[in-house]
Protein backbone atom coordinates (compact mmCIF):
# COMPACT_ATOMS: atom_id res chain seq x y z
CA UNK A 1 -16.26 269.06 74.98
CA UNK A 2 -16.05 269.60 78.74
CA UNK A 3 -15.71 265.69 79.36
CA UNK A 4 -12.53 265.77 76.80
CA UNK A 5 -14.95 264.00 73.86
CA UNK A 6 -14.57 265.23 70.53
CA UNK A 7 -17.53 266.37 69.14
CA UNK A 8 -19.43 267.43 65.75
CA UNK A 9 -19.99 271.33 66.30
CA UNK A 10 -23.25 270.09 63.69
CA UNK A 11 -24.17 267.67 66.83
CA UNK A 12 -23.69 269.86 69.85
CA UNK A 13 -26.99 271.28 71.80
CA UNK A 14 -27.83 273.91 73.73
CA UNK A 15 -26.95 273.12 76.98
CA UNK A 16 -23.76 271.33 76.52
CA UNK A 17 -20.11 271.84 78.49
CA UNK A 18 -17.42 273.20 75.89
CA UNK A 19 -13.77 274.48 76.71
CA UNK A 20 -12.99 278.21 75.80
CA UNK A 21 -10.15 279.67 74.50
CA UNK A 22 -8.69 280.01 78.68
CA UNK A 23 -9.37 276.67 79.32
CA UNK A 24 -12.17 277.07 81.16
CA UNK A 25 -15.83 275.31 80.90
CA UNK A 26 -18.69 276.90 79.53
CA UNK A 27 -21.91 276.40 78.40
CA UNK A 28 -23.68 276.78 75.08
CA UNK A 29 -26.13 279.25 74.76
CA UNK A 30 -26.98 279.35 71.04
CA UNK A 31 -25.94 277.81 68.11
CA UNK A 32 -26.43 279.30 64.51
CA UNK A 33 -26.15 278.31 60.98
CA UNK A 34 -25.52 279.76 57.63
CA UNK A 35 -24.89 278.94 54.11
CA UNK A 36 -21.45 280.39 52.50
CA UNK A 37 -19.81 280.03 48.96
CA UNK A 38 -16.15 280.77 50.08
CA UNK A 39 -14.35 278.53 52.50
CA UNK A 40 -10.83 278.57 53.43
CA UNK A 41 -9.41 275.23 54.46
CA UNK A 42 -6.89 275.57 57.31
CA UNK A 43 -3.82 273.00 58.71
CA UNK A 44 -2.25 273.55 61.45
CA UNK A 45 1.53 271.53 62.03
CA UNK A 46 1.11 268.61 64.38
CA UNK A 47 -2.23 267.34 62.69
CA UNK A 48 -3.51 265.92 59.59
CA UNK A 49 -7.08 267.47 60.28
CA UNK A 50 -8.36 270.63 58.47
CA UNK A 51 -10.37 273.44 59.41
CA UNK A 52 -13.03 274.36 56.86
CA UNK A 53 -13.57 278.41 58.17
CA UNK A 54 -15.21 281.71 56.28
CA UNK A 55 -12.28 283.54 55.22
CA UNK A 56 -13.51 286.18 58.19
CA UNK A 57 -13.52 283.77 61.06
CA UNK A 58 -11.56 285.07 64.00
CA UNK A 59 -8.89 283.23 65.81
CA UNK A 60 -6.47 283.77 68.47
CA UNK A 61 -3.20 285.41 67.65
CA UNK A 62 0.05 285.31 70.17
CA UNK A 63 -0.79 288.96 71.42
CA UNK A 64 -3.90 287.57 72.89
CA UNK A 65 -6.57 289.12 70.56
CA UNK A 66 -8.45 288.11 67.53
CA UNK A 67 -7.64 287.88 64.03
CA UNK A 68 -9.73 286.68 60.90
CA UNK A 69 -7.67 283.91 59.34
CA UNK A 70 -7.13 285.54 56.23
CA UNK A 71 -5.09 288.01 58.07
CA UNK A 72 -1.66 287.46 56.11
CA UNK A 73 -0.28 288.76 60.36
CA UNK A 74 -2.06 285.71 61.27
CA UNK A 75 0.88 282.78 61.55
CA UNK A 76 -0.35 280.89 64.82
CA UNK A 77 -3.43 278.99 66.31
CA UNK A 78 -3.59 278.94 70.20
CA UNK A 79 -4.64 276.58 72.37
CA UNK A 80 -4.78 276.34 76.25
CA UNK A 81 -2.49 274.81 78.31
CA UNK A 82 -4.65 274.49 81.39
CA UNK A 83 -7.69 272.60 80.74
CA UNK A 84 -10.49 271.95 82.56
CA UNK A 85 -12.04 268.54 81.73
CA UNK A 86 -14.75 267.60 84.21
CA UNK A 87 -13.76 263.97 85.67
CA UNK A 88 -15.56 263.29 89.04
CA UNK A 89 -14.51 259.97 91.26
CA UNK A 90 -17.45 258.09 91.46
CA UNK A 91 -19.02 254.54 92.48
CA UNK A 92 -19.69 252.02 88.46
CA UNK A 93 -22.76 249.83 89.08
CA UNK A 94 -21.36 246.90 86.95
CA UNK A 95 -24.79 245.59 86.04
CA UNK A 96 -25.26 248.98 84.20
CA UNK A 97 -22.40 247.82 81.67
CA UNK A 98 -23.40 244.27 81.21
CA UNK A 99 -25.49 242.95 78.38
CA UNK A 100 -29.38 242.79 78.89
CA UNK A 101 -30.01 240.18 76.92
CA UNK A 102 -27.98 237.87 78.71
CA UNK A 103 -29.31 236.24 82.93
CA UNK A 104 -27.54 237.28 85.60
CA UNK A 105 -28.16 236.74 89.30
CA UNK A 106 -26.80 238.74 92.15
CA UNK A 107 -25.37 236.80 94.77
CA UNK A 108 -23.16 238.17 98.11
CA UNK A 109 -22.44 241.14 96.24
CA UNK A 110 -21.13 240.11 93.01
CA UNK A 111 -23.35 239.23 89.58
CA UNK A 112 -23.28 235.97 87.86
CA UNK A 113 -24.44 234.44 85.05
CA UNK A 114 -27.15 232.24 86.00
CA UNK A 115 -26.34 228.96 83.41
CA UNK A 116 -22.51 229.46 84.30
CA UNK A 117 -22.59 229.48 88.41
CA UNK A 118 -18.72 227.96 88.65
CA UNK A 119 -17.86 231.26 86.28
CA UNK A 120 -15.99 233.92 88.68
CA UNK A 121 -18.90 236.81 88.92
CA UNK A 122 -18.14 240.78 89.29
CA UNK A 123 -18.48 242.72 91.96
CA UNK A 124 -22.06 244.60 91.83
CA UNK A 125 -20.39 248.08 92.58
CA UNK A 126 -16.88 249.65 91.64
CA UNK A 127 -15.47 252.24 92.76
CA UNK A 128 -13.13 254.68 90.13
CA UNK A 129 -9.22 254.08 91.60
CA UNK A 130 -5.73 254.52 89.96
CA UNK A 131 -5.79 250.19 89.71
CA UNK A 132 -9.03 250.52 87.22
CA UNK A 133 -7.47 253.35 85.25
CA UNK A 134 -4.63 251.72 84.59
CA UNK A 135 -6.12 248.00 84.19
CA UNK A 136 -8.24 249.63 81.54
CA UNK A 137 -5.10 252.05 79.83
CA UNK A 138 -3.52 247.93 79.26
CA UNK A 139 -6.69 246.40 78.00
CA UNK A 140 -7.40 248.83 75.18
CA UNK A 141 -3.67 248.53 74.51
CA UNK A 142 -3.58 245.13 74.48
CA UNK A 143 -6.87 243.43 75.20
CA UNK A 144 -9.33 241.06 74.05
CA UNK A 145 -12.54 239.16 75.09
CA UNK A 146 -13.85 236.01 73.82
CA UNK A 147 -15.03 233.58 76.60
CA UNK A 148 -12.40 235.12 78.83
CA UNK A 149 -10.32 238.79 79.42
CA UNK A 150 -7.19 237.60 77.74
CA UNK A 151 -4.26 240.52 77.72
CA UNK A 152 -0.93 239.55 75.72
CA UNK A 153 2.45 241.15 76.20
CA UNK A 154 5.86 240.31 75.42
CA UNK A 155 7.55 237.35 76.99
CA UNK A 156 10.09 240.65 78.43
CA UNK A 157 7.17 242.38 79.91
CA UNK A 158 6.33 238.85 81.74
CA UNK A 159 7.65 240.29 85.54
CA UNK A 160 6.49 243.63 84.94
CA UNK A 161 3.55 244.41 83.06
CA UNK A 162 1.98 240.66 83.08
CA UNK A 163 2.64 241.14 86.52
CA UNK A 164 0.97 244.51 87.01
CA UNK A 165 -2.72 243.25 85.50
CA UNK A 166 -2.63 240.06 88.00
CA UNK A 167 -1.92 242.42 91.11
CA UNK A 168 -4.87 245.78 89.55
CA UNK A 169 -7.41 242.15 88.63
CA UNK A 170 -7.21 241.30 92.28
CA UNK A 171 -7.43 244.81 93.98
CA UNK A 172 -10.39 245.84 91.62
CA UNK A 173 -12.12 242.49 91.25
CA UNK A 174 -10.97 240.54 93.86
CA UNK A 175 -10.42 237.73 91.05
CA UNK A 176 -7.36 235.48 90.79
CA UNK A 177 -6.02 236.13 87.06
CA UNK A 178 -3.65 233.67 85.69
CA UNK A 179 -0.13 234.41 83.67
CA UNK A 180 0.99 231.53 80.96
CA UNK A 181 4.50 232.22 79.04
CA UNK A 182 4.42 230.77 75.47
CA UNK A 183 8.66 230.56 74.91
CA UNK A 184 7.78 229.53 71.28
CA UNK A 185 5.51 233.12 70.71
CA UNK A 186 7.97 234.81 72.83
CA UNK A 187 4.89 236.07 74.73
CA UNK A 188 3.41 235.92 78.07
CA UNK A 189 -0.50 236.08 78.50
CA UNK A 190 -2.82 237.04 81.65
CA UNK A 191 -6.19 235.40 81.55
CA UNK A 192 -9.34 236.61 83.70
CA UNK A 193 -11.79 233.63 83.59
CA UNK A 194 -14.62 235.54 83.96
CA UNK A 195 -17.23 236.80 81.60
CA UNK A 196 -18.68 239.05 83.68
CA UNK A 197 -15.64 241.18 83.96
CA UNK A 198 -15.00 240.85 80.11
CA UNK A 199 -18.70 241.83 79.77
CA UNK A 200 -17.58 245.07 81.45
CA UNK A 201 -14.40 245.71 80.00
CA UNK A 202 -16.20 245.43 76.50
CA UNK A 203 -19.01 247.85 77.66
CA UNK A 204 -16.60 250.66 78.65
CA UNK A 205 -13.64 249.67 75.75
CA UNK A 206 -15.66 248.12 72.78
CA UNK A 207 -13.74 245.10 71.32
CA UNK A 208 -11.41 244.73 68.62
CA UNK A 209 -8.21 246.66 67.93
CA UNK A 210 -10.20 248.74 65.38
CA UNK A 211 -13.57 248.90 67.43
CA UNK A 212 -11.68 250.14 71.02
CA UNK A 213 -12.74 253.64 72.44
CA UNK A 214 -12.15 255.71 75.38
CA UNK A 215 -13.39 254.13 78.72
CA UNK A 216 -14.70 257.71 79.91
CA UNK A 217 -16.93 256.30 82.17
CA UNK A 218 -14.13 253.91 84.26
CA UNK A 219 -11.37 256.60 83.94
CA UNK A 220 -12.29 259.32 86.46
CA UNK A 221 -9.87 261.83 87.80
CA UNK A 222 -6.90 259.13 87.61
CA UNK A 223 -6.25 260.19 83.95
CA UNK A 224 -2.34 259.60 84.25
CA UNK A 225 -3.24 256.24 85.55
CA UNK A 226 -5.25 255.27 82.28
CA UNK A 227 -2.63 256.97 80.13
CA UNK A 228 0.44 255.03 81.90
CA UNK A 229 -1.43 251.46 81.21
CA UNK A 230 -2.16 252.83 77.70
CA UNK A 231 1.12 253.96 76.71
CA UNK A 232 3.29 251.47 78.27
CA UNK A 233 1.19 248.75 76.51
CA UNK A 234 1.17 249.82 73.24
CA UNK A 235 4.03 252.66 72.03
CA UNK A 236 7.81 252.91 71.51
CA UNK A 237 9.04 254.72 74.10
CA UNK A 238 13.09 255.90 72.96
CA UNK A 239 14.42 257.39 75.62
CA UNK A 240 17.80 258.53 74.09
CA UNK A 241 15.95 260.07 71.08
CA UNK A 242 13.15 261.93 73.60
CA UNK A 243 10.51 260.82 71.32
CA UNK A 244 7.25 258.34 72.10
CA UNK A 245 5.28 257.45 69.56
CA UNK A 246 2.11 255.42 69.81
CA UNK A 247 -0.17 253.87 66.86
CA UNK A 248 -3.80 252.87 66.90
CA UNK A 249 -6.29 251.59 64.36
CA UNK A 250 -9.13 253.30 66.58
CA UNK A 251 -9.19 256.58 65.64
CA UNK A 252 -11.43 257.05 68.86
CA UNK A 253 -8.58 255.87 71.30
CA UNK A 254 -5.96 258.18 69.50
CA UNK A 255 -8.72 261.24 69.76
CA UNK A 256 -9.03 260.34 73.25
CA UNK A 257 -5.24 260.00 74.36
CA UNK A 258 -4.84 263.33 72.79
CA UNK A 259 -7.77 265.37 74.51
CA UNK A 260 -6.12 263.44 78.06
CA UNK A 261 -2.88 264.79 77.23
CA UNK A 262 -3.77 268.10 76.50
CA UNK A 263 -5.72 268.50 80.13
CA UNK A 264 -2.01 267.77 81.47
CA UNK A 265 -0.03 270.37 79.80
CA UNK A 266 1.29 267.73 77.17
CA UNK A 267 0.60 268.70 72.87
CA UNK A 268 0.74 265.71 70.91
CA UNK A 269 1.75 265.58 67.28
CA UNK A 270 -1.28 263.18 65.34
CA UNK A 271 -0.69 262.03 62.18
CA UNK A 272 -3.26 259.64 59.90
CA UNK A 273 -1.23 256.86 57.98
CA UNK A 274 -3.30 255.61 55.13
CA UNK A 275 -2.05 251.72 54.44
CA UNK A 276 -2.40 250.15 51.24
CA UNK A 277 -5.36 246.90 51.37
CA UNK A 278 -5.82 247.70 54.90
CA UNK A 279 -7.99 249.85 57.22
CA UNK A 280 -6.28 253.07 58.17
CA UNK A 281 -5.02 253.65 61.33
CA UNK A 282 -3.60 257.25 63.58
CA UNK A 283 -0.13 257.92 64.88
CA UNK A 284 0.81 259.91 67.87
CA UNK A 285 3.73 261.33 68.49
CA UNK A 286 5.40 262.97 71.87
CA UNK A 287 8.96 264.61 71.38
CA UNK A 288 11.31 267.35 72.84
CA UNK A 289 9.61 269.10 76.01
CA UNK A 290 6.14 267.24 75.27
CA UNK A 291 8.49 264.21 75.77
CA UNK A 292 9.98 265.72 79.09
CA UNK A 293 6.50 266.28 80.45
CA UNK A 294 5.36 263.00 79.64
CA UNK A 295 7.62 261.11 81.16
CA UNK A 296 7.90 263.27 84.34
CA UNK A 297 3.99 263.53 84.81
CA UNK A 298 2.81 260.21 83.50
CA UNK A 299 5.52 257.57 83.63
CA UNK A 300 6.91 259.29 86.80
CA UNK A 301 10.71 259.56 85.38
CA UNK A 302 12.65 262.15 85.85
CA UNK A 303 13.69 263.87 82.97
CA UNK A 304 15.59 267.04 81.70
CA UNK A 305 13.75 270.15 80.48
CA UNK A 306 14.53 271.02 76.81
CA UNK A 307 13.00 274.15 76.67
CA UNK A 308 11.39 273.45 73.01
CA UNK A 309 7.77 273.75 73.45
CA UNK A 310 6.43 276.77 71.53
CA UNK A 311 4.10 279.16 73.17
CA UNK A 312 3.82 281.19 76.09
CA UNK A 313 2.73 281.44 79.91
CA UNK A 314 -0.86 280.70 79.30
CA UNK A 315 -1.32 279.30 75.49
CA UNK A 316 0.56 276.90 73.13
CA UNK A 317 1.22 277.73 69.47
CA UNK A 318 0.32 275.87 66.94
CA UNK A 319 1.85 276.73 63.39
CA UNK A 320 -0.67 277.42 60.37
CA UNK A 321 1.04 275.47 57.59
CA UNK A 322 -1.05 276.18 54.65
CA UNK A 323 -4.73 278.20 53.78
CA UNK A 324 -6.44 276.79 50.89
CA UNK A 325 -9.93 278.26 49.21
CA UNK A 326 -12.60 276.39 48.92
CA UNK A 327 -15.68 277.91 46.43
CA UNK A 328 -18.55 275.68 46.99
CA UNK A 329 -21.86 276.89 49.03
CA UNK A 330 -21.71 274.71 52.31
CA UNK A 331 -23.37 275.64 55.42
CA UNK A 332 -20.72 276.54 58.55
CA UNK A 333 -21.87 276.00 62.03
CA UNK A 334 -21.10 278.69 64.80
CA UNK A 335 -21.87 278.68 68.90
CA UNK A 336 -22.29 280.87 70.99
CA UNK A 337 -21.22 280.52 75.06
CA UNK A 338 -21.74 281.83 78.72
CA UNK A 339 -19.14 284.24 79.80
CA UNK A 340 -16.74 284.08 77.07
CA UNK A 341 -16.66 284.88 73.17
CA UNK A 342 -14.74 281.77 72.76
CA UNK A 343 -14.46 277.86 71.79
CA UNK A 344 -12.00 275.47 71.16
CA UNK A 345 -12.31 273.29 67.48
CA UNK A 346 -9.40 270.53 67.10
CA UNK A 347 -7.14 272.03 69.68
CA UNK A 348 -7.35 275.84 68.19
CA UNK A 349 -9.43 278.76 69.91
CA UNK A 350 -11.80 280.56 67.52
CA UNK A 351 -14.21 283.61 68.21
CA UNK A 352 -17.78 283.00 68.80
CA UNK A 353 -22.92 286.86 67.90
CA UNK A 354 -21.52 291.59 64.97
CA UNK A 355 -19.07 290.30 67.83
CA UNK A 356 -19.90 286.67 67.34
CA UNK A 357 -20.97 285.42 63.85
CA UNK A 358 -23.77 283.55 65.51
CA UNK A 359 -27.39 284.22 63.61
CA UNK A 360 -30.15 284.37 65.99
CA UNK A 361 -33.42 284.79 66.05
CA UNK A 362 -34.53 288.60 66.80
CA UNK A 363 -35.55 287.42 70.64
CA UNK A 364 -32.16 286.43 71.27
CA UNK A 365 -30.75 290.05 70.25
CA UNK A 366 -30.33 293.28 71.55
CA UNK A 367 -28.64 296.48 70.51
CA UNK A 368 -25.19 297.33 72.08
CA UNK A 369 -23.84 300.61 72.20
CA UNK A 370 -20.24 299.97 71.10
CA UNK A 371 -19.17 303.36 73.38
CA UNK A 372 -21.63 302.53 76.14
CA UNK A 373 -24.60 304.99 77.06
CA UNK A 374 -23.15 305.72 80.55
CA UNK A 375 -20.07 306.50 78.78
CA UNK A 376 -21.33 309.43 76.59
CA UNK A 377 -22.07 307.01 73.89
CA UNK A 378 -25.38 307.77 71.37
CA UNK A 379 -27.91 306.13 70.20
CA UNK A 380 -26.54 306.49 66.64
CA UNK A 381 -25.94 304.24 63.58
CA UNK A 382 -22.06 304.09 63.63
CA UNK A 383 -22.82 303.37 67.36
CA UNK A 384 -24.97 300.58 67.72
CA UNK A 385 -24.81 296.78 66.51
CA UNK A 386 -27.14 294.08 67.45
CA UNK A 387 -25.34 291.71 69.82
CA UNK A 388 -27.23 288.37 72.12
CA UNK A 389 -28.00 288.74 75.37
CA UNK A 390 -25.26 287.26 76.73
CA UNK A 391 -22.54 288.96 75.23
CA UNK A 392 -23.94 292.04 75.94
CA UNK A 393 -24.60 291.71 79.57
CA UNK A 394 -20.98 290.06 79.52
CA UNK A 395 -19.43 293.56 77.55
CA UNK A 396 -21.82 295.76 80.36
CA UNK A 397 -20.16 299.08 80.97
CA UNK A 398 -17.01 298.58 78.84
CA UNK A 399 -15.65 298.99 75.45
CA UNK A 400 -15.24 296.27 72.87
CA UNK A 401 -11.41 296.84 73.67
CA UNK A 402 -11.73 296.37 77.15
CA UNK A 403 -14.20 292.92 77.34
CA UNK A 404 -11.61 291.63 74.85
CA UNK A 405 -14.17 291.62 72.18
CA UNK A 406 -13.52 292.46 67.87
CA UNK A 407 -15.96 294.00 65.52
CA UNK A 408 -16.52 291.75 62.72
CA UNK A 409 -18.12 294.99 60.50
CA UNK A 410 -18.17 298.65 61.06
CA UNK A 411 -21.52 299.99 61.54
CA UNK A 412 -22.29 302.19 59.15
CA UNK A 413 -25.34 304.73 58.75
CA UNK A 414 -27.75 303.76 56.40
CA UNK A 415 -28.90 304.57 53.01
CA UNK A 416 -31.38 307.87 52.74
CA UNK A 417 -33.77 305.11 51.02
CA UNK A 418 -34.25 303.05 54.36
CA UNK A 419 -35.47 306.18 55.83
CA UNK A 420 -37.90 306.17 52.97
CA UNK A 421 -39.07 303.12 53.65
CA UNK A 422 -39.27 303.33 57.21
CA UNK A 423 -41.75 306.58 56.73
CA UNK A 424 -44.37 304.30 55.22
CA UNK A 425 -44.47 301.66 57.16
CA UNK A 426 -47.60 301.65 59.64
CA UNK A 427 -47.48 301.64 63.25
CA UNK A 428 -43.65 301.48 63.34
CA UNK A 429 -41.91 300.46 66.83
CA UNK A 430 -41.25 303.32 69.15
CA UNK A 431 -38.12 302.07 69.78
CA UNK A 432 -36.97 302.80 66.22
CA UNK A 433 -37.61 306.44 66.33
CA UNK A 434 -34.13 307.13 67.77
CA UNK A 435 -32.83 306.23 64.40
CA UNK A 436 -34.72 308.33 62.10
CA UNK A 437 -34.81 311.86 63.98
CA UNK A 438 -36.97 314.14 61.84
CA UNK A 439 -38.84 311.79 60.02
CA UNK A 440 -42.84 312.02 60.44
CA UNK A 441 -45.20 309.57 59.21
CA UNK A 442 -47.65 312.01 58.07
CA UNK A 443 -45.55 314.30 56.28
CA UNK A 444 -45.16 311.73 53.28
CA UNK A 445 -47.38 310.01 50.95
CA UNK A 446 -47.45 307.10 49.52
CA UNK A 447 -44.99 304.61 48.77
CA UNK A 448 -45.34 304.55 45.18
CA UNK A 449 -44.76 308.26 45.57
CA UNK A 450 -41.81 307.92 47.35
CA UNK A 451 -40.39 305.24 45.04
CA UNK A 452 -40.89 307.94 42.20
CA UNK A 453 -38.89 310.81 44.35
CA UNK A 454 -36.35 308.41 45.12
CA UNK A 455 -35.40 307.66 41.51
């Protein structure tokens, strides 16, 4: 999605922000359904997920056009490198995030709980800042709530990251947070004595390793802030190997980091490791140039170039590893979007209407002239195709070539027995004439006649 959530395509509405094949946002238009009995299911190297496509689904080669993935040419899935995630700076209202079940008063500006007065309160408004992002990045890495905000690091990490949460507690809360070393643990813990604040930290992070997700709503534009505090707090970071590598058992953290790291230029590797007598849990992996440009956007270390990414100016390639067929009748989900032909599904740009896919109902088509009127083109069967609205306002004066757009049939003319048929049907639209030159409606009988000259 436009936000950077991942998303059901069964779930999405009209209406909704996606990302196109160019990185750009767009909006969804239409969305159609149909039932199928062939699938093929598609991986793609650096994930674990699958594609379930028709065998005739179009994708995005390296030369910039489209391809159905059965195409034996087809070797490589594209995916943007620029973009466009909608993050706005904005003012939190804390009481928004905070339980309603639960008494709070406001009182000079912050909110307290009303039975627990001598408890530190939080402030009644926040505003997004790089301090937040990264206070939050640390608390999903390695944060808790009970009574109290309680994050634990190693007893190395005492004068650095310890250090880091007591300074971003005070500029964002103006709260006092307290650091304890525990030489037997080897650890060093920060406590926030404030329920209030671990109210809110819940409310945006959800609790429990397993349980954590994405805090879109406290992140904002500082998105390398969140991913420092995340990253530093929970990954190996090998710095003579290039290679970072960061595990979660919340599946929605991992999906998140991912979606953040693509908006920067950065294409993570994501693995699923399956654990025996215990819940499953993701792997992430940066290495080679992904490695360089993590480090040199997010961490803020300078670092080499290796030159290993794979892809181009404008896209990065992803690798189809293996096409499987699937027969069993399942229903596939298509969309259709404003001022593109495109969408992104798990990091790879597909084709979106006989140029989309998409079925509509008849009020949402049209007929396109594939060589267009002004052109010289006819109003003939192996010219026309019935395209939406938007895609044909989008094409306008051009060829299929030229707006970038593929044919997913031929148009053919029809049969001599659908001209038959047309002949007998009464009051036929005007607008259908065109097709049938020479046929009049009371030159032929009936249609148990014509059945009988027809065989």
């Amino acid at each position: 999605m436009a936000s950077g959530r991942e998303k059901y395509i069964s779930e999405i509405k009209e209406g909704d922000s996606v990302i196109d094949a160019y990185g750009d946002i767009r909006t969804v238009i239409a969305i159609g359904n149909k039932e199928v009995d062939k699938l093929l299911s598609v991986k793609f190297r650096g994930s674990f997920e699958r594609l379930l496509v028709t065998p005739d689904h179009p994708f995005l080669s390296p030369d910039l056009t489209f391809k159905e993935i059965s195409d034996p040419c087809l070797k490589y899935g594209l995916f943007p490198k620029n973009v466009l995630y909608q993050r706005e700076s904005k003012t939190l209202c804390s009481y928004d995030y905070l339980p309603k079940d639960k008494i709070y008063k406001l009182l000079n500006g912050e909110i307290k709980p009303v039975n627990r007065s001598k408890n530190p309160g939080i402030p009644l408004f926040i505003k997004h800042s790089s301090d937040l992002a990264y206070l939050l990045g640390l608390y999903v890495a390695e944060g808790s709530f009970s009574s109290h905000v309680a994050f634990s690091f190693g007893i190395h990490e005492k004068d650095t990251l310890a250090e880091d949460v007591v300074r971003c507690v005070w500029n964002v809360f103006g709260i006092r947070a307290t650091k304890r070393l525990n030489e037997n643990r080897h650890t060093c813990v920060v406590t926030v004595l404030s329920a209030p604040i671990g109210e809110f930290f819940k409310s945006l992070c959800g609790h429990k390793s397993y349980g954590k997700t994405t805090p879109w709503d406290g992140i904002g534009p500082f998105v390398t802030d969140y991913l420092r505090g995340l990253f530093l707090g929970d990954s190996y970071i090998k710095r003579i190997r290039y290679k970072i590598q960061l595990d979660m058992s919340s599946q929605n953290v991992i999906y998140g980091a991912r979606s953040l790291l693509w908006s920067l230029g950065i294409y993570p590797n994501l693995y699923n490791i399956h654990r025996q007598n215990r819940k499953p849990a993701w792997q992430l992996i940066l290495q080679g140039e992904n490695y360089v440009r993590f480090s040199n956007i997010v961490l803020g270390e300078q670092c080499d170039s290796r030159k290993e990414m794979f892809g181009n100016e404008t896209h990065f390639f992803s690798l189809i590893k293996e096409k499987t067929e699937i027969l069993e009748k399942t229903t596939v989900y298509n969309l259709e979007v404003s001022g593109s032909n495109t969408y992104i599904v798990n990091g790879i740009a597909v084709h979106n209407c006989q140029y989309t896919g998409v079925i509509l109902p008849p009020s949402q088509l049209t007929v396109d002239h594939i060589i267009p009127k002004a052109r010289g083109g006819k109003s003939v069967w192996d010219n026309c195709v019935t395209a939406s609205l938007a895609v044909n306002a989008a094409k306008g004066n051009r060829t299929p070539e030229e707006a970038g757009l593929k044919l997913l049939r031929k148009p053919i003319a029809p049969s001599d027995s659908l001209a038959l048929e047309y002949a007998v049907i009464p009051n036929p639209h005007p607008d259908w004439e065109m097709y049938f030159p020479g046929v009049r409606h009371e030159d032929v009988g009936t249609k148990e006649e014509l059945d009988k000259i027809a065989s």
